[in-house]
N, C-alpha and C. Protein backbone atom coordinates (compact mmCIF):
# COMPACT_ATOMS: atom_id res chain seq x y z
N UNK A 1 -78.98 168.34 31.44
CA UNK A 1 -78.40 167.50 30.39
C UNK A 1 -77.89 168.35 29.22
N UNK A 2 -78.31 169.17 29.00
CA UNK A 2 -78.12 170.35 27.76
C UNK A 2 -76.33 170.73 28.17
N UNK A 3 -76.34 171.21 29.60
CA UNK A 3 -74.75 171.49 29.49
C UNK A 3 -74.22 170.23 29.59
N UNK A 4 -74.56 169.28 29.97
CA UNK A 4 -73.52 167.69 29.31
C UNK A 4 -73.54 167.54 27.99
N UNK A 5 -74.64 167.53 26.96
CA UNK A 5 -74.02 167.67 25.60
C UNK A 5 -73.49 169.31 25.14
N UNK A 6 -73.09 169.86 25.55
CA UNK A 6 -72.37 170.72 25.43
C UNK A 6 -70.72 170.30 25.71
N UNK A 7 -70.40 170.03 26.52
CA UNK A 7 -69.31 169.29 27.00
C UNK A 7 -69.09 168.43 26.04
N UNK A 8 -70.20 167.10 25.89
CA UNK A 8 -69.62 166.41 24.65
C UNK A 8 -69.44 166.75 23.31
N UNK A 9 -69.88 167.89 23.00
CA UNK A 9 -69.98 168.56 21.79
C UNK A 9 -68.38 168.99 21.99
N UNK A 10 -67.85 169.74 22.84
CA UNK A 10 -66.00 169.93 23.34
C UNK A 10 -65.53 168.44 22.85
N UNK A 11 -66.14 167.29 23.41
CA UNK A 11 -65.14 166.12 23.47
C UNK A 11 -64.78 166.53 21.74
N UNK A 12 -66.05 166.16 21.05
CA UNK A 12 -66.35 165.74 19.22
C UNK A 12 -65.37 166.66 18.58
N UNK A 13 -65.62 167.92 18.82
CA UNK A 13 -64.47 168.93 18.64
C UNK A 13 -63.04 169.23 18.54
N UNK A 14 -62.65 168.16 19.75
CA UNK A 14 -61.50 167.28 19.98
C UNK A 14 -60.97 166.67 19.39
N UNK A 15 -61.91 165.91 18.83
CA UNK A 15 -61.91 164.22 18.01
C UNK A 15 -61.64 163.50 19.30
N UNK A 16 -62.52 163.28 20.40
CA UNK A 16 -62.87 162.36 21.23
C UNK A 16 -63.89 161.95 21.05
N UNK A 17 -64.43 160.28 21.90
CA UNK A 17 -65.53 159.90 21.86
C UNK A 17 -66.41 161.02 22.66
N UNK A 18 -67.83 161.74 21.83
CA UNK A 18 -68.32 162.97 22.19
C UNK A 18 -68.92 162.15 23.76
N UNK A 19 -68.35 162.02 24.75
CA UNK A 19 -69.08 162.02 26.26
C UNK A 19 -69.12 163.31 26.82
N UNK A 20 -69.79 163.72 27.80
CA UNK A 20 -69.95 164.99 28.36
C UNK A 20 -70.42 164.92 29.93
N UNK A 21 -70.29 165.36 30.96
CA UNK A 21 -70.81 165.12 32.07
C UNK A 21 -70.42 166.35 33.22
N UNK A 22 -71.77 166.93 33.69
CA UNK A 22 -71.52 167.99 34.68
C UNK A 22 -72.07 167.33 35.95
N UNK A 23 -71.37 167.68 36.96
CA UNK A 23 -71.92 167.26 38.26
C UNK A 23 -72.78 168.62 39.08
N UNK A 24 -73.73 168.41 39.42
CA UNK A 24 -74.76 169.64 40.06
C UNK A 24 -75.16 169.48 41.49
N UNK A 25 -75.12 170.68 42.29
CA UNK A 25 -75.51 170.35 44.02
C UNK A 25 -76.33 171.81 43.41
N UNK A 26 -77.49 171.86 44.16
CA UNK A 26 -78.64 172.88 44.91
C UNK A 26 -78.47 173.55 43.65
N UNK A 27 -78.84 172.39 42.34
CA UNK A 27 -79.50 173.55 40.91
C UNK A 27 -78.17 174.19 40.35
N UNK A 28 -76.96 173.98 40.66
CA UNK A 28 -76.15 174.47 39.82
C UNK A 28 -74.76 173.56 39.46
N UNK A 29 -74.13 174.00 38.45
CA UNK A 29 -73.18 173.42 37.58
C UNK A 29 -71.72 173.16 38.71
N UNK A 30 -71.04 172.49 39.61
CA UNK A 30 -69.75 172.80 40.16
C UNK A 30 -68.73 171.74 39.89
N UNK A 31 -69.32 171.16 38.80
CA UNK A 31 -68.35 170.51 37.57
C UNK A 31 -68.32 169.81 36.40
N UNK A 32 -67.70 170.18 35.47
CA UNK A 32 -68.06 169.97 34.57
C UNK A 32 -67.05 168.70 33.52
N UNK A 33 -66.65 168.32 32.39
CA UNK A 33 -66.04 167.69 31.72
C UNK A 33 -65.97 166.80 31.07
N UNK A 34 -65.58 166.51 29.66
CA UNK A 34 -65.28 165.12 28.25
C UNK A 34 -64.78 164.69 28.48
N UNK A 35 -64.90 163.60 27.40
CA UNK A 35 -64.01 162.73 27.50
C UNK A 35 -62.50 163.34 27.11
N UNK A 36 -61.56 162.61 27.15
CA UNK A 36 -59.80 163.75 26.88
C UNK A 36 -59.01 162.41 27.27
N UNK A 37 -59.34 161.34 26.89
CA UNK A 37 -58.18 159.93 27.35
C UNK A 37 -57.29 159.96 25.94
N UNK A 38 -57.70 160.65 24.90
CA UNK A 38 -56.70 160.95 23.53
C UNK A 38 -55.84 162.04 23.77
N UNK A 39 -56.63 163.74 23.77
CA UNK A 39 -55.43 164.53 24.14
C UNK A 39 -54.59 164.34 25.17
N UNK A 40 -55.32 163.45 26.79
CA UNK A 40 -54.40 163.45 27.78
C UNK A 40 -53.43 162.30 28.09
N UNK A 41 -53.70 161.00 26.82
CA UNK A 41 -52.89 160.51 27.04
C UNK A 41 -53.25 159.51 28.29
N UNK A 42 -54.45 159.50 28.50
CA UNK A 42 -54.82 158.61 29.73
C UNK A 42 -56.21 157.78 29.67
N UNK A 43 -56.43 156.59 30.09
CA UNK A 43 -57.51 156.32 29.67
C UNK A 43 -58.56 156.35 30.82
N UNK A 44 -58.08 156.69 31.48
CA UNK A 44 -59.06 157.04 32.64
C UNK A 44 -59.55 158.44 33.27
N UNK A 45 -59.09 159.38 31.57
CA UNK A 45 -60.03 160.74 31.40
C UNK A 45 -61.13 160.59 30.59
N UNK A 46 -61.75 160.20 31.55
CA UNK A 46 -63.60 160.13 31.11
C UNK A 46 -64.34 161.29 31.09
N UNK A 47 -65.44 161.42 30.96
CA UNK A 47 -65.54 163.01 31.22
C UNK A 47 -66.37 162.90 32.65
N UNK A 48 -67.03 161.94 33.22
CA UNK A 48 -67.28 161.45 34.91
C UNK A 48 -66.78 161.72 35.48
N UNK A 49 -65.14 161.47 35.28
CA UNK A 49 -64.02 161.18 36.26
C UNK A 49 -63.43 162.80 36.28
N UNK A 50 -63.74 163.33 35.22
CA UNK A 50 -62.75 164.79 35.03
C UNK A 50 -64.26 165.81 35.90
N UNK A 51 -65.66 165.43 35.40
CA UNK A 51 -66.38 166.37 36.12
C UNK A 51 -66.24 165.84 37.70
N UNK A 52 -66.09 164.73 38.54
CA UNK A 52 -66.46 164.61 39.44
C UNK A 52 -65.13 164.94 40.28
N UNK A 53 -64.21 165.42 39.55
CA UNK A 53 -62.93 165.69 40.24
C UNK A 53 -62.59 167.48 40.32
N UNK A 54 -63.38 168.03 39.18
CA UNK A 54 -63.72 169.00 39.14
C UNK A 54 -64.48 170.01 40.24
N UNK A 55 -65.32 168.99 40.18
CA UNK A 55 -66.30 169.30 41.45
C UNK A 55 -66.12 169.22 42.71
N UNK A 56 -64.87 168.14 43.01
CA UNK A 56 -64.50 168.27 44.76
C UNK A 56 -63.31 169.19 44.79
N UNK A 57 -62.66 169.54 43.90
CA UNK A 57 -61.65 170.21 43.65
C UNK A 57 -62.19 172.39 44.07
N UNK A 58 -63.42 172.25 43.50
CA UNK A 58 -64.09 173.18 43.32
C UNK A 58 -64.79 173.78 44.51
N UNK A 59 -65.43 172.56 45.23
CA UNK A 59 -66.05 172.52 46.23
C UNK A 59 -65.27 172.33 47.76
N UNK A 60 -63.90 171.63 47.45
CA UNK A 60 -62.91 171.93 48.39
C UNK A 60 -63.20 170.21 49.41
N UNK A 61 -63.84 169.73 48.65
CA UNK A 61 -64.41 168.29 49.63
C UNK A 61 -64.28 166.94 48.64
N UNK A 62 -64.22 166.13 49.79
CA UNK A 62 -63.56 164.50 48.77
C UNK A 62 -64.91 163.78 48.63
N UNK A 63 -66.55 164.51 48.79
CA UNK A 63 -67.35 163.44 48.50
C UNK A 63 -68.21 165.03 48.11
N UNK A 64 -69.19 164.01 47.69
CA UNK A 64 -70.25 164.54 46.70
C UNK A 64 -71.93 164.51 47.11
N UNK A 65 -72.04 163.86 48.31
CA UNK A 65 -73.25 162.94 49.21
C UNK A 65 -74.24 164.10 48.54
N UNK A 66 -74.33 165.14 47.99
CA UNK A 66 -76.19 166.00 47.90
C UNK A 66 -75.76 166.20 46.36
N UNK A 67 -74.87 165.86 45.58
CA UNK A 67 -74.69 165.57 44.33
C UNK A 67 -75.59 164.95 43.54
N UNK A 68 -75.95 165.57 42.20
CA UNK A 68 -76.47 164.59 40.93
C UNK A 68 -75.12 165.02 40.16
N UNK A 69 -75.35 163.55 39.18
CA UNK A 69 -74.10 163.64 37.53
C UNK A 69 -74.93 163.59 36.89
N UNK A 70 -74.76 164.33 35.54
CA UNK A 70 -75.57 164.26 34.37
C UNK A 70 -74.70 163.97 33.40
N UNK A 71 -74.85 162.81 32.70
CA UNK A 71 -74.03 162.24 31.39
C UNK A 71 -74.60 161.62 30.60
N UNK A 72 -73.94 162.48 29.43
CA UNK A 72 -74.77 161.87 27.90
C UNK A 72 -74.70 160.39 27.61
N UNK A 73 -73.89 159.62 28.16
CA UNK A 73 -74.14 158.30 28.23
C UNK A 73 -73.54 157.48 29.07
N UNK A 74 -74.34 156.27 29.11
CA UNK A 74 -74.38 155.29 30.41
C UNK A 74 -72.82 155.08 30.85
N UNK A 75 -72.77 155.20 32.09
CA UNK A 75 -70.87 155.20 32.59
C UNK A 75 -70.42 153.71 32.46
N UNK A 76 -68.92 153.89 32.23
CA UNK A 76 -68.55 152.00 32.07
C UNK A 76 -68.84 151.85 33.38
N UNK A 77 -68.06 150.77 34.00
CA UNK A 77 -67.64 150.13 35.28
C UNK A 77 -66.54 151.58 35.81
N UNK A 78 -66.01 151.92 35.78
CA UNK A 78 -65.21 152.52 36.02
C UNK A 78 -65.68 153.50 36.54
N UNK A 79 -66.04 154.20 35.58
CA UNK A 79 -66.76 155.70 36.08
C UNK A 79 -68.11 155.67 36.83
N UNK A 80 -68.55 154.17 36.61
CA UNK A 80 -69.89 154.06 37.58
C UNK A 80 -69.56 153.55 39.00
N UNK A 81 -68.00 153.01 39.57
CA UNK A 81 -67.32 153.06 40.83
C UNK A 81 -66.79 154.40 41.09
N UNK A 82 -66.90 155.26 40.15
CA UNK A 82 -66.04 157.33 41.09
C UNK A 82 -67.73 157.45 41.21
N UNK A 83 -68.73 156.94 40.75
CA UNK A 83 -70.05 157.58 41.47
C UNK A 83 -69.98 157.20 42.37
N UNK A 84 -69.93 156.02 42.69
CA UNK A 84 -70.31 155.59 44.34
C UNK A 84 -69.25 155.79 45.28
N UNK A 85 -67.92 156.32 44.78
CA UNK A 85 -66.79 156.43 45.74
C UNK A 85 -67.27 157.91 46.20
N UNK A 86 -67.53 158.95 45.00
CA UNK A 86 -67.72 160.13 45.43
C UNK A 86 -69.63 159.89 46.30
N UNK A 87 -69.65 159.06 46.10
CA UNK A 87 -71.28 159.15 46.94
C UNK A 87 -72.18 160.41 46.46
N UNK A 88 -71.72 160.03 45.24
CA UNK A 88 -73.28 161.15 44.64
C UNK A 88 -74.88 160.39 44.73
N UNK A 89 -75.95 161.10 44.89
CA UNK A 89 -76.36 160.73 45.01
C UNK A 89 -77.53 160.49 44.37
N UNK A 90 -77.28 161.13 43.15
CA UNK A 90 -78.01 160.65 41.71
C UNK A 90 -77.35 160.81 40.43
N UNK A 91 -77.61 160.13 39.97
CA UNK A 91 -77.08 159.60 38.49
C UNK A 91 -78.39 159.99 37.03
N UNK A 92 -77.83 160.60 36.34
CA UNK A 92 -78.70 161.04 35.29
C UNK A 92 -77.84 160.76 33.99
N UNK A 93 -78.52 159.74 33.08
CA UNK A 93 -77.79 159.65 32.07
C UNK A 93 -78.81 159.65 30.88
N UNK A 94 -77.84 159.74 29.40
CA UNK A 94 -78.29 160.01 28.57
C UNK A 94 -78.90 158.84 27.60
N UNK A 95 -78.01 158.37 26.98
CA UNK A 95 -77.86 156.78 25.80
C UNK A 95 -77.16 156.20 26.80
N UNK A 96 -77.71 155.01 26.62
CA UNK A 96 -77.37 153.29 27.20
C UNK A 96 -76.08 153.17 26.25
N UNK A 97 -75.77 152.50 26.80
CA UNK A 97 -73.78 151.90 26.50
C UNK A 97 -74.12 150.40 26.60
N UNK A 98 -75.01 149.31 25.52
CA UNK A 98 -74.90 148.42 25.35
C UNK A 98 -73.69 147.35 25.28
N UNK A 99 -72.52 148.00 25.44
CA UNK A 99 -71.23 147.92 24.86
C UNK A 99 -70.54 147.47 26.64
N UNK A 100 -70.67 148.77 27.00
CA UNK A 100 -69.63 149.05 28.12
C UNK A 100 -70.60 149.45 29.19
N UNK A 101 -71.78 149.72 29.40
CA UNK A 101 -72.40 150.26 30.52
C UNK A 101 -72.89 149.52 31.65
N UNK A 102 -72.13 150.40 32.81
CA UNK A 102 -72.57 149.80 33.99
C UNK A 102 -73.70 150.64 35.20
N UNK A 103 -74.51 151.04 34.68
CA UNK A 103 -75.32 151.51 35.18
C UNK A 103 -76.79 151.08 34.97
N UNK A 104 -76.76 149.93 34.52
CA UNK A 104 -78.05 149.38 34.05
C UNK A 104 -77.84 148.18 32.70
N UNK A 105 -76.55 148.19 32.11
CA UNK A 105 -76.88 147.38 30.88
C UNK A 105 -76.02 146.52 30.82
N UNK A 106 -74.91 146.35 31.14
CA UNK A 106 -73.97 145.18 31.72
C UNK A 106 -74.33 144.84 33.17
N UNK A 107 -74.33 145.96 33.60
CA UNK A 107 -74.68 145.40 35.34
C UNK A 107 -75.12 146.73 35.55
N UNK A 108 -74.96 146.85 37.32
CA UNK A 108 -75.10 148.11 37.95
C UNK A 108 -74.45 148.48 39.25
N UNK A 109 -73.49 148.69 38.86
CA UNK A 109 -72.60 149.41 40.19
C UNK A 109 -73.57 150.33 40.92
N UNK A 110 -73.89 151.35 40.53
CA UNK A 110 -74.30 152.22 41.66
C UNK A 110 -75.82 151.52 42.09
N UNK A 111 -75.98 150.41 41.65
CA UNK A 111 -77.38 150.15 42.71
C UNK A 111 -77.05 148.00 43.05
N UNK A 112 -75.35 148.02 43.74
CA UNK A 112 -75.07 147.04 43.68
C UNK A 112 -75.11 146.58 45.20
N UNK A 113 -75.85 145.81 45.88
CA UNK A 113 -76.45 145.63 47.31
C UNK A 113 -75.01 145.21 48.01
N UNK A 114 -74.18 144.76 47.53
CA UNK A 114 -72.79 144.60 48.44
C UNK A 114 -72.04 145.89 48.67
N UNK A 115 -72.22 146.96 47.96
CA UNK A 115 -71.56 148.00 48.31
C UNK A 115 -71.79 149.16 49.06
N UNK A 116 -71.43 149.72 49.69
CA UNK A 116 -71.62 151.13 50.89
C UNK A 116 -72.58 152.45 50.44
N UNK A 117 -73.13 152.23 48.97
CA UNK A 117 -73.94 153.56 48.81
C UNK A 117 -73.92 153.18 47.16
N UNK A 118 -75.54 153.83 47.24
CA UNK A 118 -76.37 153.71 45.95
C UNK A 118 -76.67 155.17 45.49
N UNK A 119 -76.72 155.37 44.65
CA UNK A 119 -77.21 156.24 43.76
C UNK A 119 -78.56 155.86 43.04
N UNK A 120 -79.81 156.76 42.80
CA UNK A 120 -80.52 156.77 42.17
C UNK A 120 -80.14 156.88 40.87
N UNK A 121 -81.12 156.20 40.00
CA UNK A 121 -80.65 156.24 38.58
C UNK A 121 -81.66 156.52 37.65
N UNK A 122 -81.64 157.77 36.60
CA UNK A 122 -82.82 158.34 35.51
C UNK A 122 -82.17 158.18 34.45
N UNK A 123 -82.48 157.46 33.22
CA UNK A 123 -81.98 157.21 32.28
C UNK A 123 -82.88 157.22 31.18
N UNK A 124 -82.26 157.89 29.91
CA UNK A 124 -83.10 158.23 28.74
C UNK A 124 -83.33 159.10 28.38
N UNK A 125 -82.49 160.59 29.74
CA UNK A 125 -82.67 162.15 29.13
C UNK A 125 -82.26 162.20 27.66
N UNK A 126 -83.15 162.75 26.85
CA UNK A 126 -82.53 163.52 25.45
C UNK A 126 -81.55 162.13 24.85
N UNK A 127 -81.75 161.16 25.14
CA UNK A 127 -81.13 160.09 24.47
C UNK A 127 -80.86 159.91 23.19
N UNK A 128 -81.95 160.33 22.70
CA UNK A 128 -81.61 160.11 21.25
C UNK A 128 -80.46 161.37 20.96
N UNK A 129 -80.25 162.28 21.34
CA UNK A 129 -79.66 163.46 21.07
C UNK A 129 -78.49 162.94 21.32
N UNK A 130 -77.73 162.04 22.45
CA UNK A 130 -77.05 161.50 23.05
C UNK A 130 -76.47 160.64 22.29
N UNK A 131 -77.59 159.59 21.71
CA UNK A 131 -76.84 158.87 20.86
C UNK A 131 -76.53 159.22 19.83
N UNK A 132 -77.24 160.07 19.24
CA UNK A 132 -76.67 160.67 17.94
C UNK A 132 -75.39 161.22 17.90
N UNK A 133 -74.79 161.89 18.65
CA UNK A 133 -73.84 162.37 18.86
C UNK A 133 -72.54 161.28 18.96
N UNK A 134 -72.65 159.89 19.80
CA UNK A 134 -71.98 158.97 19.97
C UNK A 134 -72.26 158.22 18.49
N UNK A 135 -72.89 158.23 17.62
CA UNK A 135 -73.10 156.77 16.62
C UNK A 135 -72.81 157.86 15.31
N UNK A 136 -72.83 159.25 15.37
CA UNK A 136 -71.95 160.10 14.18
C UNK A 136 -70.69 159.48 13.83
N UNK A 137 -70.10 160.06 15.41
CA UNK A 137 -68.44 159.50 15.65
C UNK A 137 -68.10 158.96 15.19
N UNK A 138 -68.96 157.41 15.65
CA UNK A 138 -68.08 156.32 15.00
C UNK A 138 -68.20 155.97 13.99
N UNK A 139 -69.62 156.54 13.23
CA UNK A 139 -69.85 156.22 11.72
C UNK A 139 -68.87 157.19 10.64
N UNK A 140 -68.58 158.17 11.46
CA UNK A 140 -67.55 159.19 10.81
C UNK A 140 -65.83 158.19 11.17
N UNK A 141 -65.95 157.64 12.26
CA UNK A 141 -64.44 156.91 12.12
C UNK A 141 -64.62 155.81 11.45
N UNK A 142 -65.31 154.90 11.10
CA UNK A 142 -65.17 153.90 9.97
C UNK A 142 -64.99 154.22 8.85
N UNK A 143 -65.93 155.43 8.83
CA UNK A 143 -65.70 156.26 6.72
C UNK A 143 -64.15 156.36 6.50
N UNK A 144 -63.67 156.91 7.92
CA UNK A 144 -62.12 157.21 7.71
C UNK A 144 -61.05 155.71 7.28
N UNK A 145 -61.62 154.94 8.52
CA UNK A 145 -60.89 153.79 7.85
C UNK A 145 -60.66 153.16 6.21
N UNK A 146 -62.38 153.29 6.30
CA UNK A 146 -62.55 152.76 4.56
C UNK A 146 -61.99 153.61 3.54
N UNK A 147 -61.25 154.70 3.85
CA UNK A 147 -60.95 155.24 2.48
C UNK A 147 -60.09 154.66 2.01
C-alpha cells in the first residue's frame, strides 16, 4: 500500500484526485498508476485502470488470474468491473468511497454472484492515511472556490 500512496501522492502533485494503485504478482510491483482523467483528458484514467493496463502490457498477457491491486481507495463501478475483467484475484484497498464505491459501499462488483469471477477483498489498509490524502484535496478545492 505504501507504493499506492506514493502514486497518489504523483496524482496530488498533478492536481488530480490523489488515487494511487499498483498491481502485484509473486511479491512484486508489475504495475503501477493515478489518477490522470485531468491531464489525459479522459475520464476513464483512473489510476486501477492505468495500473492494471500497465501490468498486462508489462507482463505481455490480457488477464491478471495470480494478481493482487492495491488502492488507496475503494474503486467506483468502473474500475471495480477492469478487476474482475482482468480476473485479479485480490483486491486491497485503502478509504471507503462512500460516494462512488463499488467494492463494498454502494455495492460489490468483484464479489457479485452473477458474474464469472470474484476477487477477495481487504479493506482499511493505512486508511486513514488514504483518506487524508483524498479529504485535503477537496478541502483544498473548496478554499479555492471560496476565495
Amino acid at each position: 500500500m505504501e507504493v499506492a500512496l506514493e502514486e497518489a501522492a504523483r496524482a496530488l502533485d498533478e492536481g488530480e484526485v490523489p488515487v494511487g494503485a499498483v498491481v502485484v504478482m509473486d511479491g512484486r510491483v508489475v504495475g503501477r498508476g493515478h489518477n490522470q482523467t485531468i491531464s489525459l483528458c479522459d475520464p476513464t484514467a483512473h489510476a486501477e485502470i492505468i495500473a492494471i493496463g500497465a501490468a498486462c502490457r508489462s507482463l505481455g498477457v490480457p488477464r491478471l488470474t495470480e494478481g493482487g491491486i492495491y488502492v488507496t481507495m475503494e474503486p467506483c463501478p468502473m474500475c471495480a468491473g477492469a478487476i474482475v475483467q482482468a480476473r485479479l484475484k485480490r483486491l486491497v484497498y485503502g478509504c471507503a468511497d462512500p460516494k462512488a464505491g463499488y467494492a463494498g459501499s454502494l455495492g460489490n462488483i468483484v464479489d457479485d454472484p452473477a458474474l464469472n469471477h470474484k476477487a477477495a477483498v481487504t479493506s482499511g489498509v493505512c486508511a486513514e492515511k488514504c483518506a487524508a490524502l483524498v479529504s485535503g484535496f477537496f478541502e483544498g478545492a473548496r478554499a479555492r472556490r471560496t476565495r
